[in-house]
C-alpha atoms as a PDB file:
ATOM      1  CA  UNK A   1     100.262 108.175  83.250  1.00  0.00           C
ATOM      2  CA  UNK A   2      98.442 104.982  83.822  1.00  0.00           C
ATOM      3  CA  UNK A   3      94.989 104.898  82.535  1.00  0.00           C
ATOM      4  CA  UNK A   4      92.290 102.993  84.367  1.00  0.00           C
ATOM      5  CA  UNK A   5      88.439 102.571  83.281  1.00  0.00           C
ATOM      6  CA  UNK A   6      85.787 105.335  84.491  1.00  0.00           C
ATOM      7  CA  UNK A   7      84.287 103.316  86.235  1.00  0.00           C
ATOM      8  CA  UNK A   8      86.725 102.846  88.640  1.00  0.00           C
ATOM      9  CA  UNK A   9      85.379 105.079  91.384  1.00  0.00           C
ATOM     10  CA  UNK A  10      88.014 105.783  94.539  1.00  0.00           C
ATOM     11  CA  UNK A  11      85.269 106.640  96.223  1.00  0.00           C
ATOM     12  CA  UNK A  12      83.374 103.065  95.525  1.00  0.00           C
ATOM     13  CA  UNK A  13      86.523 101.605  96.144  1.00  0.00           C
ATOM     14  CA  UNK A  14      87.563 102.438  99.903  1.00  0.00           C
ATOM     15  CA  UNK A  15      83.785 101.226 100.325  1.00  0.00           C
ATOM     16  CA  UNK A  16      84.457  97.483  99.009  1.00  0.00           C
ATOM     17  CA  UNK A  17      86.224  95.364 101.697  1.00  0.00           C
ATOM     18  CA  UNK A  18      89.200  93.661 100.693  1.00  0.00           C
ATOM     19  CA  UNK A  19      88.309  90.514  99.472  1.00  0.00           C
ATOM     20  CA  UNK A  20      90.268  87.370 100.671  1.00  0.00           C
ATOM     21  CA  UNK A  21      92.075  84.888  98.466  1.00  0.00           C
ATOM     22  CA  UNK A  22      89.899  82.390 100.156  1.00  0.00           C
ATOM     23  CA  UNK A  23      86.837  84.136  99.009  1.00  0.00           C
ATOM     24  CA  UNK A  24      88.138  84.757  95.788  1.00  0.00           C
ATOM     25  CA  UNK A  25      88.899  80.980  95.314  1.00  0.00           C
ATOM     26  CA  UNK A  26      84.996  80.413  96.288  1.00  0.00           C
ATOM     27  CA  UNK A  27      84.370  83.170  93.443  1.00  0.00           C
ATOM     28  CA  UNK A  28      86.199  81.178  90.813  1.00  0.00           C
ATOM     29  CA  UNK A  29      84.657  78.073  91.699  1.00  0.00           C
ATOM     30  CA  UNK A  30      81.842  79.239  90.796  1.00  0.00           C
ATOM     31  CA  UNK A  31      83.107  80.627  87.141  1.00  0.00           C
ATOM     32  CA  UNK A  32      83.899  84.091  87.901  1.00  0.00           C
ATOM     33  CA  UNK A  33      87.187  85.033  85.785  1.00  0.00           C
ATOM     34  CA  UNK A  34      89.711  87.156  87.329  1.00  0.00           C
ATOM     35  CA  UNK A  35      88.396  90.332  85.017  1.00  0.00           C
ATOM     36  CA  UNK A  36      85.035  90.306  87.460  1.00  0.00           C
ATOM     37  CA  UNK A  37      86.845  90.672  90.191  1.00  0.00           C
ATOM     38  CA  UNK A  38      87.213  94.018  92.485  1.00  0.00           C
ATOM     39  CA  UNK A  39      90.314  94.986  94.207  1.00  0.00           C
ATOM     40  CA  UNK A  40      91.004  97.376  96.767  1.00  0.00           C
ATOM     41  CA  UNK A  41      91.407 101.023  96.453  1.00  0.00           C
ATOM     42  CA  UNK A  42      94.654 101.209  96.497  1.00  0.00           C
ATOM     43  CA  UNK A  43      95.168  98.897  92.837  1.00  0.00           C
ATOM     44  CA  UNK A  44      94.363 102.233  90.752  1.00  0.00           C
ATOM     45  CA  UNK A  45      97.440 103.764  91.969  1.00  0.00           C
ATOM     46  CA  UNK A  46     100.737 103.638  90.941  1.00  0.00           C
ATOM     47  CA  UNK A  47     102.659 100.652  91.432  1.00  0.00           C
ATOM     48  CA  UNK A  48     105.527 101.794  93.970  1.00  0.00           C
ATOM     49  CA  UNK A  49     107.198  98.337  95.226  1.00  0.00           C
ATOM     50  CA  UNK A  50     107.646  94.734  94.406  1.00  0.00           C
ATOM     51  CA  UNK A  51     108.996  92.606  96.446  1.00  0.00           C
ATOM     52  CA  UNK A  52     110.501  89.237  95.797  1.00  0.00           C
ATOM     53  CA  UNK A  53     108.475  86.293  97.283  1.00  0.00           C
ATOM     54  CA  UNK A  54     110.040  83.522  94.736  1.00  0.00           C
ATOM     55  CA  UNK A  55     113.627  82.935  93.198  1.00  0.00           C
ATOM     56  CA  UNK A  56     114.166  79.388  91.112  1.00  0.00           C
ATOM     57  CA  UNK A  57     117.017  78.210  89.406  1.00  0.00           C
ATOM     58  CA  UNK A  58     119.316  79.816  91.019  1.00  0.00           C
ATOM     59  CA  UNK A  59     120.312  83.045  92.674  1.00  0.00           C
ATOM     60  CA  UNK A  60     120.945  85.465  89.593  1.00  0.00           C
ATOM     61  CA  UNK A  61     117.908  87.959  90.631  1.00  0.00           C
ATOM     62  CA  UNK A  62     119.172  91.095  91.527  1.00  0.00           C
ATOM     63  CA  UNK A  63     117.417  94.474  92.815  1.00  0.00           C
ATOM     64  CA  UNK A  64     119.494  97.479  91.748  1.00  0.00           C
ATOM     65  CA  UNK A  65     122.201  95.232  90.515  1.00  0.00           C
ATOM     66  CA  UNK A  66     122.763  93.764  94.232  1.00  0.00           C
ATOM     67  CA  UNK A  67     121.915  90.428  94.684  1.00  0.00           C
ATOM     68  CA  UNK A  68     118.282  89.847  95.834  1.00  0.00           C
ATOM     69  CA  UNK A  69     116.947  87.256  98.557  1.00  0.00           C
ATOM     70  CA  UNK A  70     113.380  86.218  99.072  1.00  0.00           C
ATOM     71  CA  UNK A  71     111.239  89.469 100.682  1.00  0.00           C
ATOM     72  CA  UNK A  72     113.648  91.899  99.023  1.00  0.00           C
ATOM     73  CA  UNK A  73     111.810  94.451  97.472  1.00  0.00           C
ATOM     74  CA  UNK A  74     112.285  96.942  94.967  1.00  0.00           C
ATOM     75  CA  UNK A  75     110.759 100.234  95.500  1.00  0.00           C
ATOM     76  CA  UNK A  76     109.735 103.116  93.159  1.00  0.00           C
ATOM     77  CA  UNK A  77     112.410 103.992  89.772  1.00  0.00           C
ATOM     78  CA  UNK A  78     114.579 100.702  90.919  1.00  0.00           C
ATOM     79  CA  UNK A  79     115.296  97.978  88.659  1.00  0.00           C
ATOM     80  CA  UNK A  80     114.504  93.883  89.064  1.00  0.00           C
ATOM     81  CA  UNK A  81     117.013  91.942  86.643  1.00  0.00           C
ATOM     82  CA  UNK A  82     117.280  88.209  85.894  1.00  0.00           C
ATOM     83  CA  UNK A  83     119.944  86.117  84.512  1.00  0.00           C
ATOM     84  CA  UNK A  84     120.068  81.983  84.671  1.00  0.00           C
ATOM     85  CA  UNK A  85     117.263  82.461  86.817  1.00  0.00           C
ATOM     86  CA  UNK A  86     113.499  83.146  87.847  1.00  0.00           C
ATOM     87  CA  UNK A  87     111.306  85.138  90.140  1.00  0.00           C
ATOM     88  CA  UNK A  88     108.128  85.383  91.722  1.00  0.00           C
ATOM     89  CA  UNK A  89     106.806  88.923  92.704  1.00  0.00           C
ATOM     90  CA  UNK A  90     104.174  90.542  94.801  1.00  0.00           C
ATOM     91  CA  UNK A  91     103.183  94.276  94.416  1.00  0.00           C
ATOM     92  CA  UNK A  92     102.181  96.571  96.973  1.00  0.00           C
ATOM     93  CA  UNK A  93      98.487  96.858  95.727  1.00  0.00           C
ATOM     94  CA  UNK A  94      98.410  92.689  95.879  1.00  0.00           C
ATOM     95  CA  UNK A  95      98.319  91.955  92.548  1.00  0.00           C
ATOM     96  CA  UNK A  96     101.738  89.516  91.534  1.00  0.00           C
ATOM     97  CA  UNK A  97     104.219  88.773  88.754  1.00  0.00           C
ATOM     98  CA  UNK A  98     106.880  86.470  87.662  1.00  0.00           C
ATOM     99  CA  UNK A  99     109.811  87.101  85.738  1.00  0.00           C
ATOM    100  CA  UNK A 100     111.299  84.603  83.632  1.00  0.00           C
ATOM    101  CA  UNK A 101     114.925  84.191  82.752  1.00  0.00           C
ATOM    102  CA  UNK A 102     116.891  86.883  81.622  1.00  0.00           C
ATOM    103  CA  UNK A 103     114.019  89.922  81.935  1.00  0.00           C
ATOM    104  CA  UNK A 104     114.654  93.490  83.153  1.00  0.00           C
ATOM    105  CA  UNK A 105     111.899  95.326  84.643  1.00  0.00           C
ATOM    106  CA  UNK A 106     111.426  98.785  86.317  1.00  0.00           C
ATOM    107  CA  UNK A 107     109.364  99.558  88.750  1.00  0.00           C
ATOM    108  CA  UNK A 108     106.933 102.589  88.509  1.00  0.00           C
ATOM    109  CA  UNK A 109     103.472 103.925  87.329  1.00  0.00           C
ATOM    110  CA  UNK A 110     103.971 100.807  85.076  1.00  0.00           C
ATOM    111  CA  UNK A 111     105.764  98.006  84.963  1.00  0.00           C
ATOM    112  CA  UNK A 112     108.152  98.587  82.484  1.00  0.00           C
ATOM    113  CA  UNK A 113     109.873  95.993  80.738  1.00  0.00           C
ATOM    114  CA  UNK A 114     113.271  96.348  79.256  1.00  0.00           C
ATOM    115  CA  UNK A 115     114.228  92.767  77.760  1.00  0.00           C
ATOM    116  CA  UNK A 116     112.864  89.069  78.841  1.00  0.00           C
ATOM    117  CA  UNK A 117     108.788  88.510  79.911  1.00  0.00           C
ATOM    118  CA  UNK A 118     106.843  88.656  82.906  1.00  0.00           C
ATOM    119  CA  UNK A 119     103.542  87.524  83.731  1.00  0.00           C
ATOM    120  CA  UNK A 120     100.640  89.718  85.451  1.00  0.00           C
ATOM    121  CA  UNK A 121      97.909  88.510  87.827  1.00  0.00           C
ATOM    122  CA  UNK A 122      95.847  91.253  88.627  1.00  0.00           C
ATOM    123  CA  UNK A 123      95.948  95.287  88.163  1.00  0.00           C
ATOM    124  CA  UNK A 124      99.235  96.388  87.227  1.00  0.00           C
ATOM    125  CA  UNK A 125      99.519  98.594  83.898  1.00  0.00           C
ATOM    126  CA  UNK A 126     102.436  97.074  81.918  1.00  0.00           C
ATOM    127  CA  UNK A 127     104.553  99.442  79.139  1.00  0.00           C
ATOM    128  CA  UNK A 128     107.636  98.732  76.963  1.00  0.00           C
ATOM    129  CA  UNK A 129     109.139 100.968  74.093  1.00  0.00           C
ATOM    130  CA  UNK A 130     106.290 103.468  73.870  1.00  0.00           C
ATOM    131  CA  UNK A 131     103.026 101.420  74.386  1.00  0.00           C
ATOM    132  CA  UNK A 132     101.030 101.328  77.458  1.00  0.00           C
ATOM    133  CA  UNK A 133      98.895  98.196  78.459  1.00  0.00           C
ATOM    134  CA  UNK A 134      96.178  99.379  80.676  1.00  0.00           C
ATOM    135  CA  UNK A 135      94.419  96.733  82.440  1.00  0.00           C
ATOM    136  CA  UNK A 136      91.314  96.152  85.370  1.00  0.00           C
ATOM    137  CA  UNK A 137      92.422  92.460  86.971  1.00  0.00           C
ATOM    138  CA  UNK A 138      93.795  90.304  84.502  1.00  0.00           C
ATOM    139  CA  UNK A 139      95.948  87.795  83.706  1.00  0.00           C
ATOM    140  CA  UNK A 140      98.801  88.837  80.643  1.00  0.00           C
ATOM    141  CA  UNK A 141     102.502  88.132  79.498  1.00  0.00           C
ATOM    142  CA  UNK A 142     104.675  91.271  78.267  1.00  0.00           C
ATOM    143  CA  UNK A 143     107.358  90.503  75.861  1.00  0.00           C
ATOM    144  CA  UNK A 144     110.363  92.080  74.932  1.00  0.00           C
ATOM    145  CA  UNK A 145     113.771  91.678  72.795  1.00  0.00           C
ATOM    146  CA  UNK A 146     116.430  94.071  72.734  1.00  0.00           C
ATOM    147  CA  UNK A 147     115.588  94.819  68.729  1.00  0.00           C
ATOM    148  CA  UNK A 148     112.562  96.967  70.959  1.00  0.00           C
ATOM    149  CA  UNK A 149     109.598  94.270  69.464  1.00  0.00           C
ATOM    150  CA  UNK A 150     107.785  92.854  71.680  1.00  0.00           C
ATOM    151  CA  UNK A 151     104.108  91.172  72.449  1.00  0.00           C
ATOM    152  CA  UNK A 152     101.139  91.515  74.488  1.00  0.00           C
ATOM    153  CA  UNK A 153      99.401  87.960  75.347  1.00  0.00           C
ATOM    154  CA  UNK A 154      96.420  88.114  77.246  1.00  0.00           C
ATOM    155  CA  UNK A 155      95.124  84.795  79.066  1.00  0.00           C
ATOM    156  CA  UNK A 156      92.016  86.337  81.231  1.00  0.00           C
ATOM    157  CA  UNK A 157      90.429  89.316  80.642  1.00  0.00           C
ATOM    158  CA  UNK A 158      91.095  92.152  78.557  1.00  0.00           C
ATOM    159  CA  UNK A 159      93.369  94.944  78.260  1.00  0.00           C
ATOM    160  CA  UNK A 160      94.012  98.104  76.597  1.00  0.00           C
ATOM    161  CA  UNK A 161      96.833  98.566  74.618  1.00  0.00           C
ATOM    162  CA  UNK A 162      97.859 101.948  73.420  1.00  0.00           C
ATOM    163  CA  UNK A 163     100.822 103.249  70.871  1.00  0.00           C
ATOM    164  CA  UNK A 164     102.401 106.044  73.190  1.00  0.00           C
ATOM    165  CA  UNK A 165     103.300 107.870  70.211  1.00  0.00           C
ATOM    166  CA  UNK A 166      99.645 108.287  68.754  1.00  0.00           C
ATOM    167  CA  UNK A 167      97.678 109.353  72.132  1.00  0.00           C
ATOM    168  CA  UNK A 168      94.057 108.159  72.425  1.00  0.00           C
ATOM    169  CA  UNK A 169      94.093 105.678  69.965  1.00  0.00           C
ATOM    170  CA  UNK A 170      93.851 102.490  71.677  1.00  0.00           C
ATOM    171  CA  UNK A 171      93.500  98.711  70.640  1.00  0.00           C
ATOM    172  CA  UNK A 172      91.292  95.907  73.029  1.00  0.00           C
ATOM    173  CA  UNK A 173      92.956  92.433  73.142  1.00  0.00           C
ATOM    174  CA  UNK A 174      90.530  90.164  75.115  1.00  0.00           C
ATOM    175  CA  UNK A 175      91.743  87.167  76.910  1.00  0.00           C
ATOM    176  CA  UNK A 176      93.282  84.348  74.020  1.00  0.00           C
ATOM    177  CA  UNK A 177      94.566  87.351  71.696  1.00  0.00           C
ATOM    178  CA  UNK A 178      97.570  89.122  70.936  1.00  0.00           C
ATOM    179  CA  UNK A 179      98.903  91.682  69.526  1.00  0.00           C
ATOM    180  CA  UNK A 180     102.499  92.318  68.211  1.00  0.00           C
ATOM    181  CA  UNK A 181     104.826  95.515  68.469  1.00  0.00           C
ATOM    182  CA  UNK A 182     107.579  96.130  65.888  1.00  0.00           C
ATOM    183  CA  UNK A 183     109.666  99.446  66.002  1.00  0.00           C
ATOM    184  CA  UNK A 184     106.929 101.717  67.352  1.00  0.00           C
ATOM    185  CA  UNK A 185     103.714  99.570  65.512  1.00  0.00           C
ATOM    186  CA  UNK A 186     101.710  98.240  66.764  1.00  0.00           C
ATOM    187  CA  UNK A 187      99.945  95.071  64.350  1.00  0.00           C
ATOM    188  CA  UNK A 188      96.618  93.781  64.576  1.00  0.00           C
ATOM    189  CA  UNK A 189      95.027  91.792  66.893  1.00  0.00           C
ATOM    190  CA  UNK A 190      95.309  88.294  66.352  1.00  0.00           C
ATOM    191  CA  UNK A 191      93.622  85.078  67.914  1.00  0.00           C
ATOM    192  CA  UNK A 192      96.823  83.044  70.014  1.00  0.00           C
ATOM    193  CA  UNK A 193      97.261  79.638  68.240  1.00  0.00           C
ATOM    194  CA  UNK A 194      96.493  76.385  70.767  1.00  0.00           C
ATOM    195  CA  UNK A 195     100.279  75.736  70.329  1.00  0.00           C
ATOM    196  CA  UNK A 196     101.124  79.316  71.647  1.00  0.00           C
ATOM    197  CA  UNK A 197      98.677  78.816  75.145  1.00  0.00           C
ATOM    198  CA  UNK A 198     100.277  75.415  75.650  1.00  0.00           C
ATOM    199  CA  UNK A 199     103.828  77.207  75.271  1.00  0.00           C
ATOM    200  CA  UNK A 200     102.602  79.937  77.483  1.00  0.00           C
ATOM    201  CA  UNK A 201     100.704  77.645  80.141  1.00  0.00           C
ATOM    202  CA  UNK A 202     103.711  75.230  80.336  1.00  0.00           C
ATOM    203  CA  UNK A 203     107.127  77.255  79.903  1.00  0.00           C
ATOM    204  CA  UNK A 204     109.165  79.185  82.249  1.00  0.00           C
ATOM    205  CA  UNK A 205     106.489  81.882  83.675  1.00  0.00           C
ATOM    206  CA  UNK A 206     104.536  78.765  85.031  1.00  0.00           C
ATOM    207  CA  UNK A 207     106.576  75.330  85.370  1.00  0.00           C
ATOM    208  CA  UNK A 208     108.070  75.117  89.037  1.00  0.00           C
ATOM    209  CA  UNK A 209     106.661  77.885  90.871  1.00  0.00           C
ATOM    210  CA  UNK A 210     104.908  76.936  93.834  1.00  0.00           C
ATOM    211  CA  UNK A 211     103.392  79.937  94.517  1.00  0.00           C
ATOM    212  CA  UNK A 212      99.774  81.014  93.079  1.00  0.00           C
ATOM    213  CA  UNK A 213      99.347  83.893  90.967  1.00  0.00           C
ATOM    214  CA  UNK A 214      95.025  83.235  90.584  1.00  0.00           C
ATOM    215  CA  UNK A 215      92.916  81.789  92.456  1.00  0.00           C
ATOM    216  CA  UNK A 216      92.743  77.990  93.039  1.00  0.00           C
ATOM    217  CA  UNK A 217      90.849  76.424  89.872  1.00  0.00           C
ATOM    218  CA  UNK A 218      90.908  79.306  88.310  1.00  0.00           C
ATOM    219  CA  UNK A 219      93.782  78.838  86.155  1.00  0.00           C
ATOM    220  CA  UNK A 220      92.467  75.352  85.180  1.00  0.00           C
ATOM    221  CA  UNK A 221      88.703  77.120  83.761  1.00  0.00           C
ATOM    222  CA  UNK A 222      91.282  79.635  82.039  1.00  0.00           C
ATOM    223  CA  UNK A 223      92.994  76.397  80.466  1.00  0.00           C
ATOM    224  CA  UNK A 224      89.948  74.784  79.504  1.00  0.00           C
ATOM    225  CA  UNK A 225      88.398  77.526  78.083  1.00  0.00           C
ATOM    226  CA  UNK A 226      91.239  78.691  75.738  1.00  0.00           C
ATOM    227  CA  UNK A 227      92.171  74.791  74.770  1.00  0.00           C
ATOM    228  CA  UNK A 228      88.768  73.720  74.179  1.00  0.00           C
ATOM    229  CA  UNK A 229      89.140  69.559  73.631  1.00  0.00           C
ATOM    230  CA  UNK A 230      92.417  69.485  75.819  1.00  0.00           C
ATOM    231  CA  UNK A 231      92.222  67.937  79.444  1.00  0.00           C
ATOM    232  CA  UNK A 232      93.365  70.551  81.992  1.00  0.00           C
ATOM    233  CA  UNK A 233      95.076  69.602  85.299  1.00  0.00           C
ATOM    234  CA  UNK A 234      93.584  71.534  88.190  1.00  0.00           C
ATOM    235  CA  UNK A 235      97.410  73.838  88.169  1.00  0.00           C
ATOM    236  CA  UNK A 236      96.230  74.689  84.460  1.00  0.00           C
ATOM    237  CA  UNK A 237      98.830  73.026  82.583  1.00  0.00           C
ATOM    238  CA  UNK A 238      97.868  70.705  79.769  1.00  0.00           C
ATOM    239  CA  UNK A 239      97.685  67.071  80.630  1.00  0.00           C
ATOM    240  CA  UNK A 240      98.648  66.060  77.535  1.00  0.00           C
ATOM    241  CA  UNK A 241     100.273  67.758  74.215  1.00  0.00           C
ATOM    242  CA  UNK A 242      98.405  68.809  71.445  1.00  0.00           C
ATOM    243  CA  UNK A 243      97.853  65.686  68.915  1.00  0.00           C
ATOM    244  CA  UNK A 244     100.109  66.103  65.812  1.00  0.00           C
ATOM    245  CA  UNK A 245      98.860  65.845  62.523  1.00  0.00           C
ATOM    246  CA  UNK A 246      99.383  62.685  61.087  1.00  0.00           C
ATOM    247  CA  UNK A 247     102.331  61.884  57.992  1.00  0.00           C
ATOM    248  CA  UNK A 248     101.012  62.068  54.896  1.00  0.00           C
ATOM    249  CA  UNK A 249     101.449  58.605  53.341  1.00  0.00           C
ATOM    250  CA  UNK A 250     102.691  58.810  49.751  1.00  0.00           C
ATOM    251  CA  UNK A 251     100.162  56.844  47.247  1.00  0.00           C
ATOM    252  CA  UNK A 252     101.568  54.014  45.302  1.00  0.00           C
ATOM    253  CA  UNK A 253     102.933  55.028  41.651  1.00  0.00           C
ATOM    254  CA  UNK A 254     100.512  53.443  38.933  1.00  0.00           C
ATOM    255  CA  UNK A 255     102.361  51.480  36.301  1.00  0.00           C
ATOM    256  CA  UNK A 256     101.900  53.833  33.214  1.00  0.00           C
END
């Protein structure tokens, strides 16, 4: 069962109006992260359908092993699957996704992945081989391999992450940590090297898609704050690599 923070009222909730995209670009403007930010009621439910808003590369997404087309959705217990390509998702509570190549995910009270990544914007609860990442509006990437390790990455934010198998005990990864899962472990929580964001912020959950997972500029203050000393374009990506270290120069032998 998904767990969600106390203080996530239903009762408070049906009394916030939904707030627009528009508004919520005004909000990061002026520096509020995506973890400040309120959705509607219906976000602490369960996650019951995803449709497809995105496909690139290709056509290789499939819904239930059919072919899928752009507004295809995939309700509760059904399966999204990737091959050569990539896909773009929007949940029925509002929050999104994006699946990169070759990723399996089923839908449910969790998105649960199977093999491949996907990137969350917003509250969905993510789970793979017995953990459970719960989460209040924030930005992560879920990783799996079919050896049933996998890793949490969280860009904005912070989420819980908790070892199915040992109930209650739950670790915090705030946004520029990780934390790794290996046959049931779960390993510490480690700061994300600058290589790993720049990976993460210019790979395949990112590069190409045209359409926003966060609000406008708030991916770039997301950039600059995790790549302190990097210039940020306003999409988030790095503008330029990181700087390599330089060749060590071998010192001339002395005659004796």
């Amino acid at each position: 069962m998904a767990v969600f923070p106390a203080h996530y009222s239903s009762t408070a909730q049906r009394q916030i109006p939904l707030i627009s995209w528009v508004q919520l670009g005004l909000l990061a403007s002026l520096g509020w992260g995506i973890d400040h930010l309120v959705f509607p009621a219906i976000a602490q439910g369960q996650i019951s359908q995803a449709t497809v808003k995105e496909i690139l590369d290709g056509n290789e997404v499939f819904v239930q092993e059919k072919i899928a087309n752009v507004d295809d959705t995939a309700n509760f217990g059904e399966v999204i699957l990737t091959k050569q390509s990539r896909a773009g998702l929007m949940f029925n509570n509002g929050a999104k996704g994006r699946l990169g190549e070759q990723a399996k995910v089923t839908v449910g009270q969790c998105v649960e992945v199977q093999q491949g990544e996907i990137l969350v914007s917003g509250p969905v609860n993510g789970c793979m081989a017995g953990l459970t990442v719960s989460v209040k509006g924030t930005l992560y990437v879920l990783r799996k391999n079919e050896k049933d390790a996998g890793v949490v990455e969280v860009l904005e934010g912070t989420v819980q992450v908790q070892n199915n198998q040992q109930p209650g005990e739950t670790i915090e990864v705030k946004a520029g940590e990780k934390v790794e899962l290996l046959q049931g472990i779960l390993g510490q929580v480690v700061p994300m090297s600058p290589e790993e964001v720049v990976a993460i912020l210019n790979g395949q959950l990112f590069t190409g898609f045209t359409i926003p997972v966060t609000p406008e500029g708030a991916l770039q203050a997301i950039c600059s704050r995790l790549l302190p000393g990097l210039s940020c374009s306003t999409t988030g990506l790095p503008s330029y690599p990181l700087p390599t270290p330089p060749i060590p120069v071998p010192l001339p032998s002395l005659p004796f």
